[in-house]
Each structure stands twice: as C-alpha cells, then as structure tokens.
N, C-alpha and C. Protein backbone atom coordinates (compact mmCIF):
# COMPACT_ATOMS: atom_id res chain seq x y z
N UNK A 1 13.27 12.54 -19.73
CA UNK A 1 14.20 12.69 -18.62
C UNK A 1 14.22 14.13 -18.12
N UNK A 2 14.26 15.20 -18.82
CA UNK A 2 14.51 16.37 -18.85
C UNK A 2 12.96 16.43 -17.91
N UNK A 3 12.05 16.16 -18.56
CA UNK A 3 10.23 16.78 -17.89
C UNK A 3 10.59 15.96 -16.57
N UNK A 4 11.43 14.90 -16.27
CA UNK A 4 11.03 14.27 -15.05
C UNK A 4 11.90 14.99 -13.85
N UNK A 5 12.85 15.83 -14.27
CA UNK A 5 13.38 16.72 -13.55
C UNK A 5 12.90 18.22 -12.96
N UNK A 6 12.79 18.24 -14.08
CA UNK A 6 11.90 19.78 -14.21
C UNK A 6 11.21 19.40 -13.19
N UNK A 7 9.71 18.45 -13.70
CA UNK A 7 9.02 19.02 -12.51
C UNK A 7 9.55 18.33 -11.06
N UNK A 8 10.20 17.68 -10.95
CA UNK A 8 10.43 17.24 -9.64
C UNK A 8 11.29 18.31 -9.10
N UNK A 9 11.83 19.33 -9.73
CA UNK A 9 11.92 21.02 -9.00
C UNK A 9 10.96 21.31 -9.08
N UNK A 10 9.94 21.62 -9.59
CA UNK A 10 8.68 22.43 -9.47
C UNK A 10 8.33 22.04 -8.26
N UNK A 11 8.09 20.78 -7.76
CA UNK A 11 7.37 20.36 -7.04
C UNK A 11 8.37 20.77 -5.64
N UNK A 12 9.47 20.28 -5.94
CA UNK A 12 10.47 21.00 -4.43
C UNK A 12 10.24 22.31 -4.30
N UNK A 13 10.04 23.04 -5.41
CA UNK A 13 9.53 24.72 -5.47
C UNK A 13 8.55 25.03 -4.30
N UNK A 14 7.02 23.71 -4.68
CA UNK A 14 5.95 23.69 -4.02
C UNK A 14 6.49 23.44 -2.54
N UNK A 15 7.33 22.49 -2.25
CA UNK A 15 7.56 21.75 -0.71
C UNK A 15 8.11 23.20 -0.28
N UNK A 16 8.75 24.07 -0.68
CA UNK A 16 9.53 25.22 0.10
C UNK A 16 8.65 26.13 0.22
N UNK A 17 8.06 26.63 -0.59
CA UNK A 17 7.04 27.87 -0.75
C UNK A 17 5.87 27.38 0.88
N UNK A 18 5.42 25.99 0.58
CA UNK A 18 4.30 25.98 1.66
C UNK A 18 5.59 25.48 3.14
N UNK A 19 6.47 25.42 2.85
CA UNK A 19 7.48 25.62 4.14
C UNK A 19 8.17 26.73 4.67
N UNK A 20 8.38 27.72 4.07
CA UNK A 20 8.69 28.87 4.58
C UNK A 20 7.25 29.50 5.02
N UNK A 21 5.67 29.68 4.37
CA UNK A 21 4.80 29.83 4.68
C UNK A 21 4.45 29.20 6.35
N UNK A 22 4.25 27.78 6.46
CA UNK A 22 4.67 27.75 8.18
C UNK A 22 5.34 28.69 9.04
N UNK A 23 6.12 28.59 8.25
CA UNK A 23 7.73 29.46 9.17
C UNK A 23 7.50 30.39 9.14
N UNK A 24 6.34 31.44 8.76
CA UNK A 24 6.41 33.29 8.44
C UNK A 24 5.59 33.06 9.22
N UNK A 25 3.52 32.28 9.19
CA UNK A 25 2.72 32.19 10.01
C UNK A 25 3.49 32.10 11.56
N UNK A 26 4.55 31.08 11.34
CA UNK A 26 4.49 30.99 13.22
C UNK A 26 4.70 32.09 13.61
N UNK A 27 5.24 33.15 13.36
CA UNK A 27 5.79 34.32 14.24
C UNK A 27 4.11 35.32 14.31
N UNK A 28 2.92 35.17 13.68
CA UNK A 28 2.26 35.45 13.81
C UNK A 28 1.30 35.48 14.97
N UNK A 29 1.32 33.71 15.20
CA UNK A 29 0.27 33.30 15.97
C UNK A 29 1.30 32.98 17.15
N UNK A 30 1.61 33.68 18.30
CA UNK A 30 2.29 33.38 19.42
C UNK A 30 1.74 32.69 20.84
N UNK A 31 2.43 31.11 20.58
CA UNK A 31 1.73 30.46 21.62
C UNK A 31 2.74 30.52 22.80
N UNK A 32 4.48 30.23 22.47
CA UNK A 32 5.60 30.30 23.38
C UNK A 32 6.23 31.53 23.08
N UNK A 33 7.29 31.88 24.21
CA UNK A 33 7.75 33.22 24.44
C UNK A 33 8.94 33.21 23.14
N UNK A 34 9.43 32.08 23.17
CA UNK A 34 10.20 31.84 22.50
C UNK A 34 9.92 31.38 20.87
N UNK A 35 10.00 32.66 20.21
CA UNK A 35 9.72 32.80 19.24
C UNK A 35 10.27 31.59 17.80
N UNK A 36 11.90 32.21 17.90
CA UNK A 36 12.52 31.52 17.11
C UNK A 36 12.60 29.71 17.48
N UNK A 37 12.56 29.26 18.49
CA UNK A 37 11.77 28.08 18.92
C UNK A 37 10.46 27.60 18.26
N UNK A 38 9.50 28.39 18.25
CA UNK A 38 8.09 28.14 17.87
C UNK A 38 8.26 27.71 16.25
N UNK A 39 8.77 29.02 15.83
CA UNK A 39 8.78 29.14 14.39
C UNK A 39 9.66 27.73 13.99
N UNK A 40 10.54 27.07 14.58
CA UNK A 40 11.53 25.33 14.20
C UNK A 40 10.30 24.53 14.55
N UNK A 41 9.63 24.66 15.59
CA UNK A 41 8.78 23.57 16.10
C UNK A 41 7.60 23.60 15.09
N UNK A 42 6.92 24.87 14.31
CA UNK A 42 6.03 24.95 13.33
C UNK A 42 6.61 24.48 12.19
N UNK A 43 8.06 24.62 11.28
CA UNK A 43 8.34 24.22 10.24
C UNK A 43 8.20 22.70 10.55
N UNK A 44 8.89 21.96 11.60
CA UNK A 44 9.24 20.53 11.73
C UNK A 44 8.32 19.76 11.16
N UNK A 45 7.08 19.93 11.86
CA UNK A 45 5.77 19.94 11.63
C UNK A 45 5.45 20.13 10.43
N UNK A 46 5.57 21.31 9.66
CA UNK A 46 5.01 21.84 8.58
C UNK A 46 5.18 20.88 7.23
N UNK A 47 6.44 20.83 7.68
CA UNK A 47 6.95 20.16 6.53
C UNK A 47 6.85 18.75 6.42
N UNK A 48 6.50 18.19 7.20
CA UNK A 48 5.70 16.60 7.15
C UNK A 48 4.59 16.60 5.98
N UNK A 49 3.54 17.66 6.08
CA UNK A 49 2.37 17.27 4.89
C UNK A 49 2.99 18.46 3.95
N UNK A 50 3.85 18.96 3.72
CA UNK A 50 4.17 20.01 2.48
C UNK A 50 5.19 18.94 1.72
N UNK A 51 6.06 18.13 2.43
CA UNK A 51 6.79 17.20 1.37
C UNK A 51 5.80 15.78 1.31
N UNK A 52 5.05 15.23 1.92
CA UNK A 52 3.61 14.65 1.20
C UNK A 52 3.33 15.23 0.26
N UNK A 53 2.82 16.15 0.09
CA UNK A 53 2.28 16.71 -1.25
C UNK A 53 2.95 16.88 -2.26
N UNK A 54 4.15 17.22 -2.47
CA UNK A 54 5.07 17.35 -2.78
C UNK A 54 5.29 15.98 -4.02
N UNK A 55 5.47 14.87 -2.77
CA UNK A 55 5.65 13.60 -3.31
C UNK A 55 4.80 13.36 -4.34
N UNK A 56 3.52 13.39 -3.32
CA UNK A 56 2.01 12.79 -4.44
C UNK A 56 1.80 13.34 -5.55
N UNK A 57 2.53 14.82 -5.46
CA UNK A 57 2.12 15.63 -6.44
C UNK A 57 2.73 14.91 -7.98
N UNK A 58 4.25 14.84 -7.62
CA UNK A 58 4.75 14.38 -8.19
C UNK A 58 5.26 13.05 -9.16
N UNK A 59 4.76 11.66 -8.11
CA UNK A 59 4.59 10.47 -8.02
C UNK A 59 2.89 10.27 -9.22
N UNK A 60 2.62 11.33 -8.67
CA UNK A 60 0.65 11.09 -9.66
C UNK A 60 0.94 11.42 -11.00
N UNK A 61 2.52 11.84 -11.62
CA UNK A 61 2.53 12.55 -12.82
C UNK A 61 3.53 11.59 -13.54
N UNK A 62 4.81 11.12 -12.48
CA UNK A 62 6.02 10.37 -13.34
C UNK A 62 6.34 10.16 -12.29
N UNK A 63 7.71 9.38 -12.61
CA UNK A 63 8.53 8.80 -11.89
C UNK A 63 9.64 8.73 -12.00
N UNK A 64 10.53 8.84 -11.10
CA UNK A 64 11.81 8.66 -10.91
C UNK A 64 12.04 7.75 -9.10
N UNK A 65 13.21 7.44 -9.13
CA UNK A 65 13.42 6.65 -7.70
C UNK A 65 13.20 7.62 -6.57
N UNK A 66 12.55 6.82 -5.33
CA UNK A 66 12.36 7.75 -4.66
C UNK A 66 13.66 8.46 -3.39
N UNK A 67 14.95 8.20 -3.33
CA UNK A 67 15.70 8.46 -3.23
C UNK A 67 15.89 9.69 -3.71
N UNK A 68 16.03 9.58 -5.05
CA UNK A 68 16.74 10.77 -6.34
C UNK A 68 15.48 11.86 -5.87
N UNK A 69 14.26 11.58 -5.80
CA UNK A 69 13.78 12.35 -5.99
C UNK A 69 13.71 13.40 -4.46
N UNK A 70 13.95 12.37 -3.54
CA UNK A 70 14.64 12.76 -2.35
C UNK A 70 15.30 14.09 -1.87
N UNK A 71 16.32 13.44 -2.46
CA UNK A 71 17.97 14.25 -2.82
C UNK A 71 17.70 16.10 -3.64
N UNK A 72 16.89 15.10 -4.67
CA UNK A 72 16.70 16.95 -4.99
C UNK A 72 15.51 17.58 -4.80
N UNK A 73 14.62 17.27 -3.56
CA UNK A 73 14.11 18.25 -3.34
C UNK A 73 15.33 18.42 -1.61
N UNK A 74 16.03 18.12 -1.08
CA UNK A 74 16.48 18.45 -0.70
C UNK A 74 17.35 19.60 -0.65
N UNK A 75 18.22 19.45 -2.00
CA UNK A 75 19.27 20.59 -2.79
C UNK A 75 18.69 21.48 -2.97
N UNK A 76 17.29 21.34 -4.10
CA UNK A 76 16.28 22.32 -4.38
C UNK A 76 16.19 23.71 -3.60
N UNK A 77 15.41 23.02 -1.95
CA UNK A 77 14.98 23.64 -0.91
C UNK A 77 16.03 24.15 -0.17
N UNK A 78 17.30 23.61 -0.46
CA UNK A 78 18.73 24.68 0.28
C UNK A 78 19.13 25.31 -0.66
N UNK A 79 18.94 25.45 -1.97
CA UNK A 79 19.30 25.97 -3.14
C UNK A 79 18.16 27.67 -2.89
N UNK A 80 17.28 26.90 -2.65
CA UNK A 80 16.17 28.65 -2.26
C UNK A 80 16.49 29.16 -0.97
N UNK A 81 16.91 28.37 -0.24
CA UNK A 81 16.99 28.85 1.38
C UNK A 81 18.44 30.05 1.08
N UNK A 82 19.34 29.32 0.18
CA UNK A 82 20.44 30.23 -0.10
C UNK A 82 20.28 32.04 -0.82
N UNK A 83 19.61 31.23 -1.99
CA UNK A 83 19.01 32.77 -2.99
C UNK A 83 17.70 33.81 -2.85
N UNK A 84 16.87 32.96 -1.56
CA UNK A 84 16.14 33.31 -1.20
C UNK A 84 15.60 33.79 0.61
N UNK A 85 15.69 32.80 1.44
CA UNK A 85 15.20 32.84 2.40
C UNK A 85 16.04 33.71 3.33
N UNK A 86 17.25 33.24 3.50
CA UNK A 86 18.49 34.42 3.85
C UNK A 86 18.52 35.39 3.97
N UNK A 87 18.96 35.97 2.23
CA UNK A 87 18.51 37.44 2.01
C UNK A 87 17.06 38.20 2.32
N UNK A 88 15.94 37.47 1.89
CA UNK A 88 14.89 38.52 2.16
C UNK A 88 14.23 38.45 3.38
N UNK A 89 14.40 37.02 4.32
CA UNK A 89 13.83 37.01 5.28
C UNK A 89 14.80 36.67 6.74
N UNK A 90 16.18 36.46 6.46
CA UNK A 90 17.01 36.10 7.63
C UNK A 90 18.05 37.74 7.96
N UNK A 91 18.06 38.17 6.94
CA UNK A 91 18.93 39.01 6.64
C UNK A 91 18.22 40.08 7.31
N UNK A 92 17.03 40.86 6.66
CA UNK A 92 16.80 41.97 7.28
C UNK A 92 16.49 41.71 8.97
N UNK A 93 16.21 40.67 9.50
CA UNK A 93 15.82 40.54 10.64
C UNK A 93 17.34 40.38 11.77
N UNK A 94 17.87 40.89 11.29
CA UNK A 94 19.03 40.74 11.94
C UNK A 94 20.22 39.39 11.99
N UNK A 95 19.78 38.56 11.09
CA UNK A 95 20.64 37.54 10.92
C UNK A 95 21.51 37.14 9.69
N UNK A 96 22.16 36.27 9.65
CA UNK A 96 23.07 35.96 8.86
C UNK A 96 23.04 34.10 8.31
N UNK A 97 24.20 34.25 7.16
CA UNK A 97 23.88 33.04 6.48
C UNK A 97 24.52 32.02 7.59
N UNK A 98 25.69 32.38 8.46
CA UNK A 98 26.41 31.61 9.13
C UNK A 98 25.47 31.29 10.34
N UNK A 99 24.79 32.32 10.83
CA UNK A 99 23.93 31.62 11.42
C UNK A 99 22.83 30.62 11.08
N UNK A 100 22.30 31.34 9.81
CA UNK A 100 20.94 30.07 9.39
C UNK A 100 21.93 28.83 9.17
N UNK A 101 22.92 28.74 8.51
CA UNK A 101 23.32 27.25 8.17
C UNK A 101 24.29 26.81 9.35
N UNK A 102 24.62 27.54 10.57
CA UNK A 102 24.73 26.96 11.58
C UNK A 102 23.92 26.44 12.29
N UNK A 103 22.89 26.22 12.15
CA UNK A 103 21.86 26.23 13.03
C UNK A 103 21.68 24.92 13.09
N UNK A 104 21.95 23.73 14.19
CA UNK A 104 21.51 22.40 13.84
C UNK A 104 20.04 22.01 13.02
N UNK A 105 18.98 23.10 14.00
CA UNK A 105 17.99 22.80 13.21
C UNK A 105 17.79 22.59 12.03
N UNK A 106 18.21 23.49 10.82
CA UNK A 106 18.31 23.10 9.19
C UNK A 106 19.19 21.84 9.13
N UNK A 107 19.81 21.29 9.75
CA UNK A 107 20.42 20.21 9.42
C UNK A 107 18.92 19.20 9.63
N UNK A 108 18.60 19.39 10.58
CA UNK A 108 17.64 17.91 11.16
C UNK A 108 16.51 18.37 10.66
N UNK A 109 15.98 19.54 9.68
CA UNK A 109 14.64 19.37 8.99
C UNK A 109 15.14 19.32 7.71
N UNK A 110 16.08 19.11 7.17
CA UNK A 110 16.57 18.89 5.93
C UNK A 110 16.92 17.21 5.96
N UNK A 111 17.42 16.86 6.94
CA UNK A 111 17.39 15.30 7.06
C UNK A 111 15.94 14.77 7.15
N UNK A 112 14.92 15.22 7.63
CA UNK A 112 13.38 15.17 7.97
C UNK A 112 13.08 14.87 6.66
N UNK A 113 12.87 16.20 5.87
CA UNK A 113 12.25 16.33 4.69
C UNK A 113 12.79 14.84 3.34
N UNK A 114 14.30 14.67 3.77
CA UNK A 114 14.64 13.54 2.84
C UNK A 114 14.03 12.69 3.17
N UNK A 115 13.80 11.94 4.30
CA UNK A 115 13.37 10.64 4.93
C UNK A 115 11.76 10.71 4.40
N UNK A 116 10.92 11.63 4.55
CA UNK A 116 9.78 12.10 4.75
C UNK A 116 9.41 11.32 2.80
N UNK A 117 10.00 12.61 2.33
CA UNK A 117 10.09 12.07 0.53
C UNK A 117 10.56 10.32 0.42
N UNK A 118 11.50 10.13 0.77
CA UNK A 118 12.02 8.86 0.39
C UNK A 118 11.18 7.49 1.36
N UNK A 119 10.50 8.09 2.31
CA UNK A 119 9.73 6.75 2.75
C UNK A 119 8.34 7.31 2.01
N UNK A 120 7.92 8.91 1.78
CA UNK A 120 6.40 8.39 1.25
C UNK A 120 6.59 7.89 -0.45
N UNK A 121 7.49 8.42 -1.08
CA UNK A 121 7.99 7.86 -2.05
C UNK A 121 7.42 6.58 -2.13
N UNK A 122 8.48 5.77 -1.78
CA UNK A 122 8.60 4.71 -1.48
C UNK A 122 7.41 3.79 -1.19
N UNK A 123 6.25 4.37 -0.19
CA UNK A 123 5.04 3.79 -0.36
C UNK A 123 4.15 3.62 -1.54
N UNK A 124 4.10 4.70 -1.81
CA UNK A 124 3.78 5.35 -2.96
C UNK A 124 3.81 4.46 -4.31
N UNK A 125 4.98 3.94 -4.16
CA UNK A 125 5.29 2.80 -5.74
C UNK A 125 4.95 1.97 -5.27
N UNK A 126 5.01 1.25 -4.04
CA UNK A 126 4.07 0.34 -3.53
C UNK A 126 3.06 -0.12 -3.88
N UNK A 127 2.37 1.41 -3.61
CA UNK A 127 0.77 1.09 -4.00
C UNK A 127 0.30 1.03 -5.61
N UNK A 128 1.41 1.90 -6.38
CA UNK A 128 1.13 1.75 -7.86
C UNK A 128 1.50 0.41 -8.66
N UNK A 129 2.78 -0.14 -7.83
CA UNK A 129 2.80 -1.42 -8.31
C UNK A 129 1.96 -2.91 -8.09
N UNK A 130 1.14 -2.55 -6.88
CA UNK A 130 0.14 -4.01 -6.60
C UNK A 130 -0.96 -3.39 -7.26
C-alpha cells in the first residue's frame, strides 16, 4: 500500500516537472504578443501527454483506482505549485500566490489534468483486464 502511493507521487512529481517545463519553454518561443496567454495555452496542451505518461508510467508498475490515483496527482501538483512554483517562479516575476490561485486558469488545468488521469486510467485497466 505504502509503494503504491509513493510512487503514484513520484509519478505526479514526473506530471509537474514536464508541466512547468511547457510553461518555462513557452515564454521562450514567442508566437502571440500575449505572453502570459501563450504560456496557459502551452501548459493546457502540455499537460495532456505529461499526465499520459504519468498514468502509463504508473498503471505499467501497480495499481490503484483510477480516480484515487486522479485525486493525488492532482493535490500532488498543487502541493508543488504551492512550495514550489510560486516562490521560485511566480514570485520573482512580479506575482503573487493570490494571483496564481486566482487565476481561473489553474482551476480548469487542474480539472483537465484529473479527467485526463481518470479517463486514461480508466482505459488503461480496460486494456489490462481483456
């Protein structure tokens, strides 16, 4: 029980690390003027095949429901956004926590990322059970 947790943080570890990675690249490669735009429209995106992997990664090793496993890479990934993303990357740039967690957007890629886990999940046992 304990290993099936563990790594199903590790693996939310993985879904955030290659999701904030989107989110640093976009400000790199400037296609719209509108930066902080680009950089939501690159995570949205991003995070479609970073919580795939995520899943598979996870699903190829053990199991737990794909709900649960859902849920905490959800917490996980606001659990780093809090101790992490904020401070070293919202903060010096002139922003704040009230703004990042005001922001509808983290609401609707945090609802994304659950659905994303819990339907590929979900396929996923599908295919291991036929």
């Amino acid at each position: 029980m304990i290993q099936k947790n563990l790594f199903s943080i590790i693996c939310a570890i993985l879904v955030w690390i290659l999701a904030v990675s989107f989110y640093l690249f976009s400000f790199y490669v400037s296609i719209i003027e509108d930066t902080d735009l680009q950089s939501n429209i690159t995570l949205a995106l991003g995070i479609v095949p970073s919580a795939c992997l995520g899943t598979y990664l996870f699903y190829k090793n053990s199991y737990i429901k794909p709900a649960v496993l859902a849920l905490t890479f959800v917490i996980v990934v606001t659990l780093l956004d809090v101790f992490i993303t904020v401070p070293v990357f919202v903060i010096p740039n002139g922003g704040n926590y009230s703004e990042f967690f005001g922001d509808p957007m983290f609401y609707t890629i945090a609802v994304e990322l659950y659905f994303i886990v819990l339907y590929f999940g979900s396929h996923l046992n599908k295919k291991i059970k036929a």
